[in-house]
PDB file of N, CA and C in Angstrom:
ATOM      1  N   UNK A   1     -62.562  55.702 -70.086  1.00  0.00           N
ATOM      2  CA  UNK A   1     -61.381  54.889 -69.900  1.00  0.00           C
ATOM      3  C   UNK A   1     -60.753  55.164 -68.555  1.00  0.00           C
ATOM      4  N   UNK A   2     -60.265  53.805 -68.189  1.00  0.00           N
ATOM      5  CA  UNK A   2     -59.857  53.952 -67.039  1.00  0.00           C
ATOM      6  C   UNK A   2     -58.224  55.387 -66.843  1.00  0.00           C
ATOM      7  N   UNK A   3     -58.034  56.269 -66.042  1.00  0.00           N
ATOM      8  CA  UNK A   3     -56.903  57.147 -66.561  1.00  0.00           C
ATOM      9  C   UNK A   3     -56.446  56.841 -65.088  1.00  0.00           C
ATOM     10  N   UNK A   4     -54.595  56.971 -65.966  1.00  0.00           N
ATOM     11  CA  UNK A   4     -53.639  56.219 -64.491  1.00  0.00           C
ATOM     12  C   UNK A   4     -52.932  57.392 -64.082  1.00  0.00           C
ATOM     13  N   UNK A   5     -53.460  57.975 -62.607  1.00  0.00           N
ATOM     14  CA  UNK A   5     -52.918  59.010 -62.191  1.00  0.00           C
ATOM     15  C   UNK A   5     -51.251  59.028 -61.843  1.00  0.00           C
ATOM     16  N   UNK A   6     -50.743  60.428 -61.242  1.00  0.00           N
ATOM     17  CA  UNK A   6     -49.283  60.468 -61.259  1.00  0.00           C
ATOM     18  C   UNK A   6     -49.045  59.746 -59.561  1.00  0.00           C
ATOM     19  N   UNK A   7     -49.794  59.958 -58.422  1.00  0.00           N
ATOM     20  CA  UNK A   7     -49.904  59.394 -57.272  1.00  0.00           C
ATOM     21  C   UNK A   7     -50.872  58.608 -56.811  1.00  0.00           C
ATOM     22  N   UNK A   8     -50.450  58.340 -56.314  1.00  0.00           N
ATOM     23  CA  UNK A   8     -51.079  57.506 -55.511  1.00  0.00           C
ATOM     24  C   UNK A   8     -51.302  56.835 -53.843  1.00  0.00           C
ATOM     25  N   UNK A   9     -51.888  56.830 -53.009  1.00  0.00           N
ATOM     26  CA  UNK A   9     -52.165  56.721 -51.495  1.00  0.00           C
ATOM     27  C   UNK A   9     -51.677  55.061 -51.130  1.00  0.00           C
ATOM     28  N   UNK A  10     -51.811  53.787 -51.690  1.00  0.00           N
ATOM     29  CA  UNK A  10     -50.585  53.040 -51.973  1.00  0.00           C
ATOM     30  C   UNK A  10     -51.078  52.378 -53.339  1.00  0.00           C
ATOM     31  N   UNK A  11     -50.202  51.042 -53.748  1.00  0.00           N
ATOM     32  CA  UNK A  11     -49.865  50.473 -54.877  1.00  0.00           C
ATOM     33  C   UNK A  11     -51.422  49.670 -55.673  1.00  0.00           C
ATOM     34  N   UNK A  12     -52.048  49.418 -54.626  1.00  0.00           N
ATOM     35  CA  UNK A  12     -53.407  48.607 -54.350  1.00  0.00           C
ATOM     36  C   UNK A  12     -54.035  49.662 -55.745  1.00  0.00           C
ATOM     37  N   UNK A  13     -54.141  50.868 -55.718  1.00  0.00           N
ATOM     38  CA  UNK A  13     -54.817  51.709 -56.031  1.00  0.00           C
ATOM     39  C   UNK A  13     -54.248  52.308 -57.713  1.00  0.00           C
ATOM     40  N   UNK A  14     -53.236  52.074 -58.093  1.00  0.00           N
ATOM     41  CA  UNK A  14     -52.331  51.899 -58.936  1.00  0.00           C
ATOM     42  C   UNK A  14     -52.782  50.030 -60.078  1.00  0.00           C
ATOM     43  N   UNK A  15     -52.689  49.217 -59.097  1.00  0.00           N
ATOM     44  CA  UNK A  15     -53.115  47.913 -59.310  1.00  0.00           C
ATOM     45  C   UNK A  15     -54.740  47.865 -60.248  1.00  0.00           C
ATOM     46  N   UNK A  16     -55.279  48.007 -59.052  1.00  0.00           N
ATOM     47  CA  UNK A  16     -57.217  48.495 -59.714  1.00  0.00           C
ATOM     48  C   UNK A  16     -57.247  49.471 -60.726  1.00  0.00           C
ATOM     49  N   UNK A  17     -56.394  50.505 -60.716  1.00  0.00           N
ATOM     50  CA  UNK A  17     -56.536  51.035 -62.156  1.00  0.00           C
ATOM     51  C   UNK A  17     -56.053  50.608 -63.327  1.00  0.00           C
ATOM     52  N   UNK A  18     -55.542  50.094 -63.240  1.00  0.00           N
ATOM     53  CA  UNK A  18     -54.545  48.943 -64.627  1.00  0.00           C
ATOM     54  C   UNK A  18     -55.264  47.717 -64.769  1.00  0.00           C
ATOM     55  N   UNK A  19     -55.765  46.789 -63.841  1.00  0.00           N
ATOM     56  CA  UNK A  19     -56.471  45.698 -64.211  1.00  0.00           C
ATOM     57  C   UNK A  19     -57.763  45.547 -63.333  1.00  0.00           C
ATOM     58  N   UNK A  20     -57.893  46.230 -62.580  1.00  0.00           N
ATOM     59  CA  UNK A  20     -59.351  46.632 -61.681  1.00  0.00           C
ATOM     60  C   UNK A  20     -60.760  46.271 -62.710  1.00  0.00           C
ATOM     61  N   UNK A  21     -61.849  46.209 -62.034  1.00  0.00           N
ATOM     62  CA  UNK A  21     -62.980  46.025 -62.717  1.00  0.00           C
ATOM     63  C   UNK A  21     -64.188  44.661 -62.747  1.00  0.00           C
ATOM     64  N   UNK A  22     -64.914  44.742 -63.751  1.00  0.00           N
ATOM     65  CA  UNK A  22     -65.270  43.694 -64.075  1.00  0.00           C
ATOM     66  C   UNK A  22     -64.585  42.646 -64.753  1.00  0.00           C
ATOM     67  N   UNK A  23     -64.061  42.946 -66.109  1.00  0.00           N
ATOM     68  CA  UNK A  23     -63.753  42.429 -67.160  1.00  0.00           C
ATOM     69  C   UNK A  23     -62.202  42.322 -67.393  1.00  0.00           C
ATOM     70  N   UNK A  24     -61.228  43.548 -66.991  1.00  0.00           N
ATOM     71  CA  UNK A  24     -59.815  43.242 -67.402  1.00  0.00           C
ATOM     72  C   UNK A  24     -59.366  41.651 -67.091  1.00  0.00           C
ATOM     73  N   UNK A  25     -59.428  41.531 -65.756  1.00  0.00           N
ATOM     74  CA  UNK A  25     -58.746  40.260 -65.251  1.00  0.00           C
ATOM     75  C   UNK A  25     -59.312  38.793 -65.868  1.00  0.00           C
ATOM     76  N   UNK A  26     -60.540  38.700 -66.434  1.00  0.00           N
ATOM     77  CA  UNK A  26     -61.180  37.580 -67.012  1.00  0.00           C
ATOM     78  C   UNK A  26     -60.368  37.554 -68.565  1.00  0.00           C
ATOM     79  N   UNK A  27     -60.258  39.127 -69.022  1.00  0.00           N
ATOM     80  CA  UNK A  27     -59.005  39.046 -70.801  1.00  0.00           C
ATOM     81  C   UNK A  27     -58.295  38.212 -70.109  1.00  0.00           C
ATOM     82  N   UNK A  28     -57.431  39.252 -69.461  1.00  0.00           N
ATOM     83  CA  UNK A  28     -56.021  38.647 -69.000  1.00  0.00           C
ATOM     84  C   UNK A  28     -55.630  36.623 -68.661  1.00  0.00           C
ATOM     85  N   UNK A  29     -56.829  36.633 -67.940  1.00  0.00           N
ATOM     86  CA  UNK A  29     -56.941  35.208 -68.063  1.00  0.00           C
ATOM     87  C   UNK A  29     -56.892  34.018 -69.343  1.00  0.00           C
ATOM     88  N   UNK A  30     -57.728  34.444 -70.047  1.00  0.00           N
ATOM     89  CA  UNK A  30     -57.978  34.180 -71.554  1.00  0.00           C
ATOM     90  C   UNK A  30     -56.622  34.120 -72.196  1.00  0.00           C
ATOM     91  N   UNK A  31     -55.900  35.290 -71.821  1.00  0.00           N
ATOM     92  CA  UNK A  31     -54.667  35.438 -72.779  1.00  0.00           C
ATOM     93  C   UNK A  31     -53.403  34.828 -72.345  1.00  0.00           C
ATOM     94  N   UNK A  32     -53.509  34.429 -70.914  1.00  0.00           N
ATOM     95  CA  UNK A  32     -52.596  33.266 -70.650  1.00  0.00           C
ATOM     96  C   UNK A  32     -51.817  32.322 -71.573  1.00  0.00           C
ATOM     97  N   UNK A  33     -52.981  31.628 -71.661  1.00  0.00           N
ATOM     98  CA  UNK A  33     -52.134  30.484 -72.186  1.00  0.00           C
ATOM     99  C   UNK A  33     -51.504  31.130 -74.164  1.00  0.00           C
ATOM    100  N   UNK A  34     -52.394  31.804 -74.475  1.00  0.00           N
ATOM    101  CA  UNK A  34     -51.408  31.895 -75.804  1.00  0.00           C
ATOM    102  C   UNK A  34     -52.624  33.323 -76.367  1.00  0.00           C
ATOM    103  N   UNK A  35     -51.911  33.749 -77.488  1.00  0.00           N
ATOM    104  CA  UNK A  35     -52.445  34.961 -78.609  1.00  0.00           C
ATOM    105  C   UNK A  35     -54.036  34.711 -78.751  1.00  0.00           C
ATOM    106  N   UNK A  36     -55.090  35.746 -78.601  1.00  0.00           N
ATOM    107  CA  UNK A  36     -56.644  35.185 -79.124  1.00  0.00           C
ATOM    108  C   UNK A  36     -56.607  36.986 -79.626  1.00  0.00           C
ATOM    109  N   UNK A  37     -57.599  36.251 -80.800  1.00  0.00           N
ATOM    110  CA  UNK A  37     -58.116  36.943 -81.567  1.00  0.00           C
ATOM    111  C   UNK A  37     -59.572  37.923 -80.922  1.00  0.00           C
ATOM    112  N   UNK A  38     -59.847  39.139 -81.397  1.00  0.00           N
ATOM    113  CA  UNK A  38     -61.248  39.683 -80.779  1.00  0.00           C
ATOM    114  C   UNK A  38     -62.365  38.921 -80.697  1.00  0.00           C
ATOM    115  N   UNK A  39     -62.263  37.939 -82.207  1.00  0.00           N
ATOM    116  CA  UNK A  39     -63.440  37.235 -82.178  1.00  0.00           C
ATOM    117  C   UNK A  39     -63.783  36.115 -81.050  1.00  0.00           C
ATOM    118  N   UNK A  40     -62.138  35.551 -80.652  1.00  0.00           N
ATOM    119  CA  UNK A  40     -62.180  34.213 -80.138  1.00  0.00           C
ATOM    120  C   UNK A  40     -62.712  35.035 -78.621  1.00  0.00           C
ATOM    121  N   UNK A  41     -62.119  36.034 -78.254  1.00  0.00           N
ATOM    122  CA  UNK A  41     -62.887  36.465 -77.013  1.00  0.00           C
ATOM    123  C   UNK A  41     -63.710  36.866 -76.677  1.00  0.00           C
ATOM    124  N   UNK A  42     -64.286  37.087 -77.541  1.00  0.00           N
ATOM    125  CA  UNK A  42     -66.052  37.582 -77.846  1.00  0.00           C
ATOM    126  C   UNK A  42     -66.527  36.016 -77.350  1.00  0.00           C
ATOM    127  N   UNK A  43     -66.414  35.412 -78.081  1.00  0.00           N
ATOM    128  CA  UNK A  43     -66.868  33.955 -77.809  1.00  0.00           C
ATOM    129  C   UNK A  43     -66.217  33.484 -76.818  1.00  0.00           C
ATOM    130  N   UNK A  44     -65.288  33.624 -76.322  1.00  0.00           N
ATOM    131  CA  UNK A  44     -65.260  33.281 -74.536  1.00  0.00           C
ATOM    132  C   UNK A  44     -65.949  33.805 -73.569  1.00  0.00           C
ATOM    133  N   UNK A  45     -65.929  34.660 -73.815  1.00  0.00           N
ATOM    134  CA  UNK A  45     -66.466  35.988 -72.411  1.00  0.00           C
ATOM    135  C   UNK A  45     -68.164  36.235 -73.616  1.00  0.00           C
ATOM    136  N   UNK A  46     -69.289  35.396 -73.076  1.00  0.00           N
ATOM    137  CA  UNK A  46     -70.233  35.549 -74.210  1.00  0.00           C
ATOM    138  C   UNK A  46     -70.781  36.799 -73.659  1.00  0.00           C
ATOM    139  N   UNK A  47     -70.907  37.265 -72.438  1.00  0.00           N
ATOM    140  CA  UNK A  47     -71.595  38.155 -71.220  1.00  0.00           C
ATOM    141  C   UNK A  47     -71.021  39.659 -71.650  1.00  0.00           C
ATOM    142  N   UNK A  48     -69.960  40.364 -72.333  1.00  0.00           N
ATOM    143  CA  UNK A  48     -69.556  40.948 -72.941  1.00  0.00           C
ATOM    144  C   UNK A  48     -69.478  41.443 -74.073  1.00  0.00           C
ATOM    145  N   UNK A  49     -69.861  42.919 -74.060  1.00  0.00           N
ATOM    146  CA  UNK A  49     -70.589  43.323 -75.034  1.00  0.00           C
ATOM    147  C   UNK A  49     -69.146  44.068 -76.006  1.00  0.00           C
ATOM    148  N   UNK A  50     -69.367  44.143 -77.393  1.00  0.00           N
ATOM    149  CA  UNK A  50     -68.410  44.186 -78.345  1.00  0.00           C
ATOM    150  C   UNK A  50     -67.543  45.859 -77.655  1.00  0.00           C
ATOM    151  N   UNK A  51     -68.737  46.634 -77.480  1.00  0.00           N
ATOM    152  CA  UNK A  51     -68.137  48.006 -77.273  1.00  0.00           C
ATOM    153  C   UNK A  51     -67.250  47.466 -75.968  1.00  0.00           C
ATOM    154  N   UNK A  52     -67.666  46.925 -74.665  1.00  0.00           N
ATOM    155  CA  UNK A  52     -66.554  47.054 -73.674  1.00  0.00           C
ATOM    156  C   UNK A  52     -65.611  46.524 -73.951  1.00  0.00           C
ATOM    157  N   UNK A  53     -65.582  45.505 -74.472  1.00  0.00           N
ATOM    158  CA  UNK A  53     -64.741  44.425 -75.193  1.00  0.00           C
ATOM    159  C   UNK A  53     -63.338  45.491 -75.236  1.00  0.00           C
ATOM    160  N   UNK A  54     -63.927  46.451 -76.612  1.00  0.00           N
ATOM    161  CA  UNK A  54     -63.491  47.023 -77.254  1.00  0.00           C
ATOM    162  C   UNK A  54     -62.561  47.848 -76.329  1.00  0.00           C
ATOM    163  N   UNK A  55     -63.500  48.842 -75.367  1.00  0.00           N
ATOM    164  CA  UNK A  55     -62.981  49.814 -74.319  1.00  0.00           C
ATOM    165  C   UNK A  55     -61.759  49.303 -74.104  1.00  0.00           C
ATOM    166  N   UNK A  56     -62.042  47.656 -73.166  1.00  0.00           N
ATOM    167  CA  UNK A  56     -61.192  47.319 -72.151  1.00  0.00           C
ATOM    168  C   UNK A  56     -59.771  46.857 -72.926  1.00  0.00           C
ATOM    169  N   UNK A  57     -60.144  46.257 -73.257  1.00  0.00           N
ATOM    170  CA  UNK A  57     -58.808  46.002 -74.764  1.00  0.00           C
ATOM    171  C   UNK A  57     -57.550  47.101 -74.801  1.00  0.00           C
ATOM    172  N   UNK A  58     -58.503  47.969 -75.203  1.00  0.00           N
ATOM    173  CA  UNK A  58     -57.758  49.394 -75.590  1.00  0.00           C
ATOM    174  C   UNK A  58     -56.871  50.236 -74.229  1.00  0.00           C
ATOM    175  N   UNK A  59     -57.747  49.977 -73.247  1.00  0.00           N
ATOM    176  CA  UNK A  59     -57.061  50.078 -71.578  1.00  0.00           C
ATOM    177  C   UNK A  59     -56.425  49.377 -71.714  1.00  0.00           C
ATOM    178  N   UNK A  60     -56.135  48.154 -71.577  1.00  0.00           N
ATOM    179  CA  UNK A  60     -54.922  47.585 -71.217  1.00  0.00           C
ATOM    180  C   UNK A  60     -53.760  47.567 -72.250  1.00  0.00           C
ATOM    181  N   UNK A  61     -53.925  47.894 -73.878  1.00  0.00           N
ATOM    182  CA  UNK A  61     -52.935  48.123 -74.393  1.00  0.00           C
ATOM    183  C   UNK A  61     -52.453  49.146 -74.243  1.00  0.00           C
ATOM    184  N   UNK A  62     -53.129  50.472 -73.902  1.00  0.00           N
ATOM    185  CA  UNK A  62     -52.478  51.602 -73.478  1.00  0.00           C
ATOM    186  C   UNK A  62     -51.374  51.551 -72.548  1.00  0.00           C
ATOM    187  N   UNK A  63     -51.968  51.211 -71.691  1.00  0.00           N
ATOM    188  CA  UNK A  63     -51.209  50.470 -70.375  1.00  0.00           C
ATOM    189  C   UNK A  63     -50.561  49.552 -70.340  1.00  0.00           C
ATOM    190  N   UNK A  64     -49.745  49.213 -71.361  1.00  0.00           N
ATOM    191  CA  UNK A  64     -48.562  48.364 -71.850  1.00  0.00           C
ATOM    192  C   UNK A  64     -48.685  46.869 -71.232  1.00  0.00           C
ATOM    193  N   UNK A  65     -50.540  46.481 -70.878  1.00  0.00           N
ATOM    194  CA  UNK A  65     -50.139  45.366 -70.254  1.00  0.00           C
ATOM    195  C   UNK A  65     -50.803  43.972 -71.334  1.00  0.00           C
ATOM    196  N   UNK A  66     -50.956  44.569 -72.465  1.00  0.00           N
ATOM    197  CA  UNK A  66     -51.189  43.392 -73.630  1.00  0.00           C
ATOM    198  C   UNK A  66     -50.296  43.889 -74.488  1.00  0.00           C
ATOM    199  N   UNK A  67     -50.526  43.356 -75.682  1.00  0.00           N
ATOM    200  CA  UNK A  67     -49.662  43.833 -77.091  1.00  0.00           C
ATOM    201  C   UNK A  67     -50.713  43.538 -77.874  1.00  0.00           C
ATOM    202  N   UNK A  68     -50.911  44.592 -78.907  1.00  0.00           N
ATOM    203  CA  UNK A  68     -52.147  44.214 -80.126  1.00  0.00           C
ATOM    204  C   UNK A  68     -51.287  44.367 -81.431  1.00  0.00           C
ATOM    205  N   UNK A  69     -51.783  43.088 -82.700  1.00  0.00           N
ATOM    206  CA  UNK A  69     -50.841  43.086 -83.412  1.00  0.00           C
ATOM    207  C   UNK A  69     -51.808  43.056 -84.546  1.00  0.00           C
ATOM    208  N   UNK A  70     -51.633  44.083 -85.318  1.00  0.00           N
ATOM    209  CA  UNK A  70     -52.692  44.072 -86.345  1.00  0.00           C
ATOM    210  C   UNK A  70     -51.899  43.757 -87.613  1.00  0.00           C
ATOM    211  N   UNK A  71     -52.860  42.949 -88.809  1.00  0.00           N
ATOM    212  CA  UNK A  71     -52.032  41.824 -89.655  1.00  0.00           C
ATOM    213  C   UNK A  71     -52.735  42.898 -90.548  1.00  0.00           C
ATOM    214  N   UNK A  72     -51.831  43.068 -91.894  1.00  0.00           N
ATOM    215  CA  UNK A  72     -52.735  43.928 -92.965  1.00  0.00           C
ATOM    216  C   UNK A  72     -53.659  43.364 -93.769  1.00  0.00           C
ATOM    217  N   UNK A  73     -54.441  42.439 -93.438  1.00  0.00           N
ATOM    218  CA  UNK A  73     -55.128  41.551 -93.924  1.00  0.00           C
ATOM    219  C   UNK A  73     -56.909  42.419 -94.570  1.00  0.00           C
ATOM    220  N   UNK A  74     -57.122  41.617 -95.428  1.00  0.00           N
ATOM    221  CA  UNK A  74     -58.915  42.191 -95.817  1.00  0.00           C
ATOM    222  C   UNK A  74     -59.541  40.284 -95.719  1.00  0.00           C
ATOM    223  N   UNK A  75     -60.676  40.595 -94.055  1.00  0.00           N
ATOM    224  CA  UNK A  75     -60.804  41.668 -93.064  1.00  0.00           C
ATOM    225  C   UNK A  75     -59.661  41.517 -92.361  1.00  0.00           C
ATOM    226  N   UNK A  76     -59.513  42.935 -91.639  1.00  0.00           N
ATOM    227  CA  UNK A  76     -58.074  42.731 -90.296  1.00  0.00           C
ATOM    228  C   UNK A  76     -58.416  42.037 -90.027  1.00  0.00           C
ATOM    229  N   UNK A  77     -57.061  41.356 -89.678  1.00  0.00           N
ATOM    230  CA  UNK A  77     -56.608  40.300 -88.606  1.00  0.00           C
ATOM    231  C   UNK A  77     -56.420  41.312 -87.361  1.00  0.00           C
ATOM    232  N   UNK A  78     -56.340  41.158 -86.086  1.00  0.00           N
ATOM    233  CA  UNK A  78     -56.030  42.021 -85.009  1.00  0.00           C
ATOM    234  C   UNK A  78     -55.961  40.485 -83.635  1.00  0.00           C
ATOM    235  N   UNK A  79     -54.490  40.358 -83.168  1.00  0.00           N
ATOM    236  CA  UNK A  79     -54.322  39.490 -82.420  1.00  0.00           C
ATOM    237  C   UNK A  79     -53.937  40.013 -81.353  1.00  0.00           C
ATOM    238  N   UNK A  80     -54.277  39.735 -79.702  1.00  0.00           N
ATOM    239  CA  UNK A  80     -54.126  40.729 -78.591  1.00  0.00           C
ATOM    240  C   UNK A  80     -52.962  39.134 -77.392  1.00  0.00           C
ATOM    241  N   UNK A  81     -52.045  39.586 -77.354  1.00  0.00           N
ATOM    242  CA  UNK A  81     -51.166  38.395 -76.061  1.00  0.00           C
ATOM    243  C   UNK A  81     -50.648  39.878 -75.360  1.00  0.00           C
ATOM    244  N   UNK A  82     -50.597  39.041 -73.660  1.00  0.00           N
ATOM    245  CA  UNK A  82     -49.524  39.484 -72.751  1.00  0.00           C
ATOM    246  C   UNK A  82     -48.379  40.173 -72.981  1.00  0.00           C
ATOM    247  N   UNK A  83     -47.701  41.088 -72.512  1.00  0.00           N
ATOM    248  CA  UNK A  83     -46.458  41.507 -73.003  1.00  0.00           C
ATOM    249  C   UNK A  83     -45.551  40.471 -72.609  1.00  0.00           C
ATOM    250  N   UNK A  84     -44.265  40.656 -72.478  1.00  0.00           N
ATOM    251  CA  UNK A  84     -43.281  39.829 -72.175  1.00  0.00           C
ATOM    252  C   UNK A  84     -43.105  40.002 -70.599  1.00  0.00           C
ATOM    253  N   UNK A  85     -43.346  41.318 -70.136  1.00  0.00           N
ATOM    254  CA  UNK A  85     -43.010  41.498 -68.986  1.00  0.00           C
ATOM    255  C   UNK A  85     -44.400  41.389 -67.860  1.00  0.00           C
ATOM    256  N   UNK A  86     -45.973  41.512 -68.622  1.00  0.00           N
ATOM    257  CA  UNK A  86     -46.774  40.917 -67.528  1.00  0.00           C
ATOM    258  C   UNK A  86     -46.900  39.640 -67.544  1.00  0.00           C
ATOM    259  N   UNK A  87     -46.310  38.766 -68.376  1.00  0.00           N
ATOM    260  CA  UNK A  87     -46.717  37.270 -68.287  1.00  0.00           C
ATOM    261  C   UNK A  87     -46.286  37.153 -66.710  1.00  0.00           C
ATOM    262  N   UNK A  88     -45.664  38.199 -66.544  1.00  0.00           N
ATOM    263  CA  UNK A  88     -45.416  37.613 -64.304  1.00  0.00           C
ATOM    264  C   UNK A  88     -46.707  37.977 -63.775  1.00  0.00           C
ATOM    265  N   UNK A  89     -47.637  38.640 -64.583  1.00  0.00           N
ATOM    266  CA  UNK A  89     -48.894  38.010 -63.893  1.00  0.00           C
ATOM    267  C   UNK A  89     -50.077  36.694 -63.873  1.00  0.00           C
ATOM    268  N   UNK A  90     -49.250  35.906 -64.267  1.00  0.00           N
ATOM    269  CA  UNK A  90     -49.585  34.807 -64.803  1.00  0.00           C
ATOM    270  C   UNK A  90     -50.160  34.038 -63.299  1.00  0.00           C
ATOM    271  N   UNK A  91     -48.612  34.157 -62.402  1.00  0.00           N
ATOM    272  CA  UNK A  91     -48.812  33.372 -61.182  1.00  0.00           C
ATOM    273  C   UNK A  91     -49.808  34.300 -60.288  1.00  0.00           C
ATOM    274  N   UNK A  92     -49.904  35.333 -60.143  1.00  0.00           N
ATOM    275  CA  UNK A  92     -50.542  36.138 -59.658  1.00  0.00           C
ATOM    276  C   UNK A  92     -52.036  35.707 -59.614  1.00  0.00           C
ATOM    277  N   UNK A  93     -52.219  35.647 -61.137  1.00  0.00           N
ATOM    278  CA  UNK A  93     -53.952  35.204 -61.064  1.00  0.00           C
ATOM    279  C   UNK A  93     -54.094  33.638 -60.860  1.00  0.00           C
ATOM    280  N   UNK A  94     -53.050  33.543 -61.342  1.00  0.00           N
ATOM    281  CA  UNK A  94     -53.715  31.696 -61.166  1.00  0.00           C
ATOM    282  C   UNK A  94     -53.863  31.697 -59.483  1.00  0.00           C
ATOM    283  N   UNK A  95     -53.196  31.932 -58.812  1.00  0.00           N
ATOM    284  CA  UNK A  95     -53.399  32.141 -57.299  1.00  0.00           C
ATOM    285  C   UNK A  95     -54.612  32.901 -56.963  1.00  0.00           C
ATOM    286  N   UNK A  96     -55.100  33.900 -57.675  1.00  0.00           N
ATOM    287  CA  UNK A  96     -56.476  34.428 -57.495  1.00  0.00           C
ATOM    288  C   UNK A  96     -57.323  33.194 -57.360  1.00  0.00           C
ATOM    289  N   UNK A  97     -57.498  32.863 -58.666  1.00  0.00           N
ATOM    290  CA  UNK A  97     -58.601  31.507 -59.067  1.00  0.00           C
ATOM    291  C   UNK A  97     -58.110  30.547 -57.774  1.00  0.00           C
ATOM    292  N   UNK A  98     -57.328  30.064 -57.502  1.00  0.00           N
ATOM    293  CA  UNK A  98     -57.157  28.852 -56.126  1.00  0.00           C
ATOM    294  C   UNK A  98     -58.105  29.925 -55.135  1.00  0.00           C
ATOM    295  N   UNK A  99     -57.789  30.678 -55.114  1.00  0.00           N
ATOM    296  CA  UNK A  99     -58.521  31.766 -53.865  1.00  0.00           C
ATOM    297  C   UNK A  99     -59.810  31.098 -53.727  1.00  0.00           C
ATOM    298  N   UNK A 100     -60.218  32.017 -55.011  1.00  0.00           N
ATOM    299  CA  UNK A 100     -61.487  31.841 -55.320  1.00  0.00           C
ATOM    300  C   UNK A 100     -62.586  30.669 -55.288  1.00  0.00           C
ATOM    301  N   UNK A 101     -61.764  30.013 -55.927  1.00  0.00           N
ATOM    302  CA  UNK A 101     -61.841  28.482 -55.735  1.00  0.00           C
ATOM    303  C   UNK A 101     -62.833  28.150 -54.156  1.00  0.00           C
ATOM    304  N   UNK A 102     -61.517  27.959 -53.693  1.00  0.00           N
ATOM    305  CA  UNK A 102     -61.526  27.528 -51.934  1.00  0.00           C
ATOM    306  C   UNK A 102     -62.924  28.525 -51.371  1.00  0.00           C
ATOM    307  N   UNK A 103     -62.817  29.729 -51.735  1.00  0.00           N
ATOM    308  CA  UNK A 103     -63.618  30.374 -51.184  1.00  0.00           C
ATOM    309  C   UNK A 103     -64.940  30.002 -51.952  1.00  0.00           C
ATOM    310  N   UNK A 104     -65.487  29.827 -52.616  1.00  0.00           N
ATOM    311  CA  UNK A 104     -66.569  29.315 -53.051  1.00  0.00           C
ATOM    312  C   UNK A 104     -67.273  27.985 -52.769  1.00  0.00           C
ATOM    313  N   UNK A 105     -65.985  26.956 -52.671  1.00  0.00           N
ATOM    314  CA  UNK A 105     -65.887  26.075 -51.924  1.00  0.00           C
ATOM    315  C   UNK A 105     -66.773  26.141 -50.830  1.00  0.00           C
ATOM    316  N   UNK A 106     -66.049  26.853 -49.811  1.00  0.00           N
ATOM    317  CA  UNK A 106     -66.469  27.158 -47.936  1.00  0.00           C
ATOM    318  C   UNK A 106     -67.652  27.766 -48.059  1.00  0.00           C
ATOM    319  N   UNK A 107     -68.244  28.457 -49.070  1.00  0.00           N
ATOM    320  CA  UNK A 107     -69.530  29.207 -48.886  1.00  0.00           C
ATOM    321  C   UNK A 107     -70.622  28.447 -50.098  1.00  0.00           C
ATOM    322  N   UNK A 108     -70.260  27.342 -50.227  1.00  0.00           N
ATOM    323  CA  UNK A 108     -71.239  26.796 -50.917  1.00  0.00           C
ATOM    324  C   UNK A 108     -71.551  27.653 -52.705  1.00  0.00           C
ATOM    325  N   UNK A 109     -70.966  28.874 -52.999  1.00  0.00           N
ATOM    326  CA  UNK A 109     -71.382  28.748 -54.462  1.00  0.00           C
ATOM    327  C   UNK A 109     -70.794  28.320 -55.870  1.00  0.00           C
ATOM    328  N   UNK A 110     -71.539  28.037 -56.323  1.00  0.00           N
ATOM    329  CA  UNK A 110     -71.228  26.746 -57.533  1.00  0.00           C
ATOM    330  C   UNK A 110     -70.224  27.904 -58.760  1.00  0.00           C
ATOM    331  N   UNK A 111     -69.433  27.767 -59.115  1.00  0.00           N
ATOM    332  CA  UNK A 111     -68.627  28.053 -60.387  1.00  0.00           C
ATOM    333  C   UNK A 111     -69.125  28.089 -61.361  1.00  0.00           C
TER     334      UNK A 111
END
């Protein structure tokens, strides 16, 4: 698991450890627009395997930047949304993706 040190050399480095990687920022995306279930993101992200799934999940709820809400249900229910206070990364990534976008654009590769 990713572990979030006490310093840091600047914020960049702080940033990549909280949502850095392959996989955090593609959840985070997912969880935009509203609450998904493990299953429903399993089936979004098909390229993702249950254990990282699992890992990365668990990183970012540690790291107060989802909320996981487990229903006492037989089988659990377990529903994962944004907190209240990263939904301000909402604009953040959507501005990634325009990035990205454009830049894929100019270099010819396909989405």
């Amino acid at each position: 698991m990713g572990k979030i040190k006490n310093s840091y050399i600047c914020s960049l480095g702080l940033t990549i450890d909280l949502i850095g990687g392959k996989w955090k920022l593609i959840i985070l995306w997912y969880l935009i627009d509203n609450t998904k279930r493990f299953t429903e993101l399993r089936r979004l992200i098909p390229t993702i395997t249950q254990k990282i799934l699992t890992e990365q999940l668990k990183e970012l709820e540690i790291n107060h930047i989802i909320s996981r809400k487990v229903y006492p249900t037989v089988p659990p229910k377990v529903e994962y949304s944004l907190t209240s206070y990263d939904k301000s990364l909402i604009p953040i990534i959507n501005r990634l993706c325009d990035w990205t976008e454009s830049y894929a654009e100019e270099n010819n590769i396909i989405l």
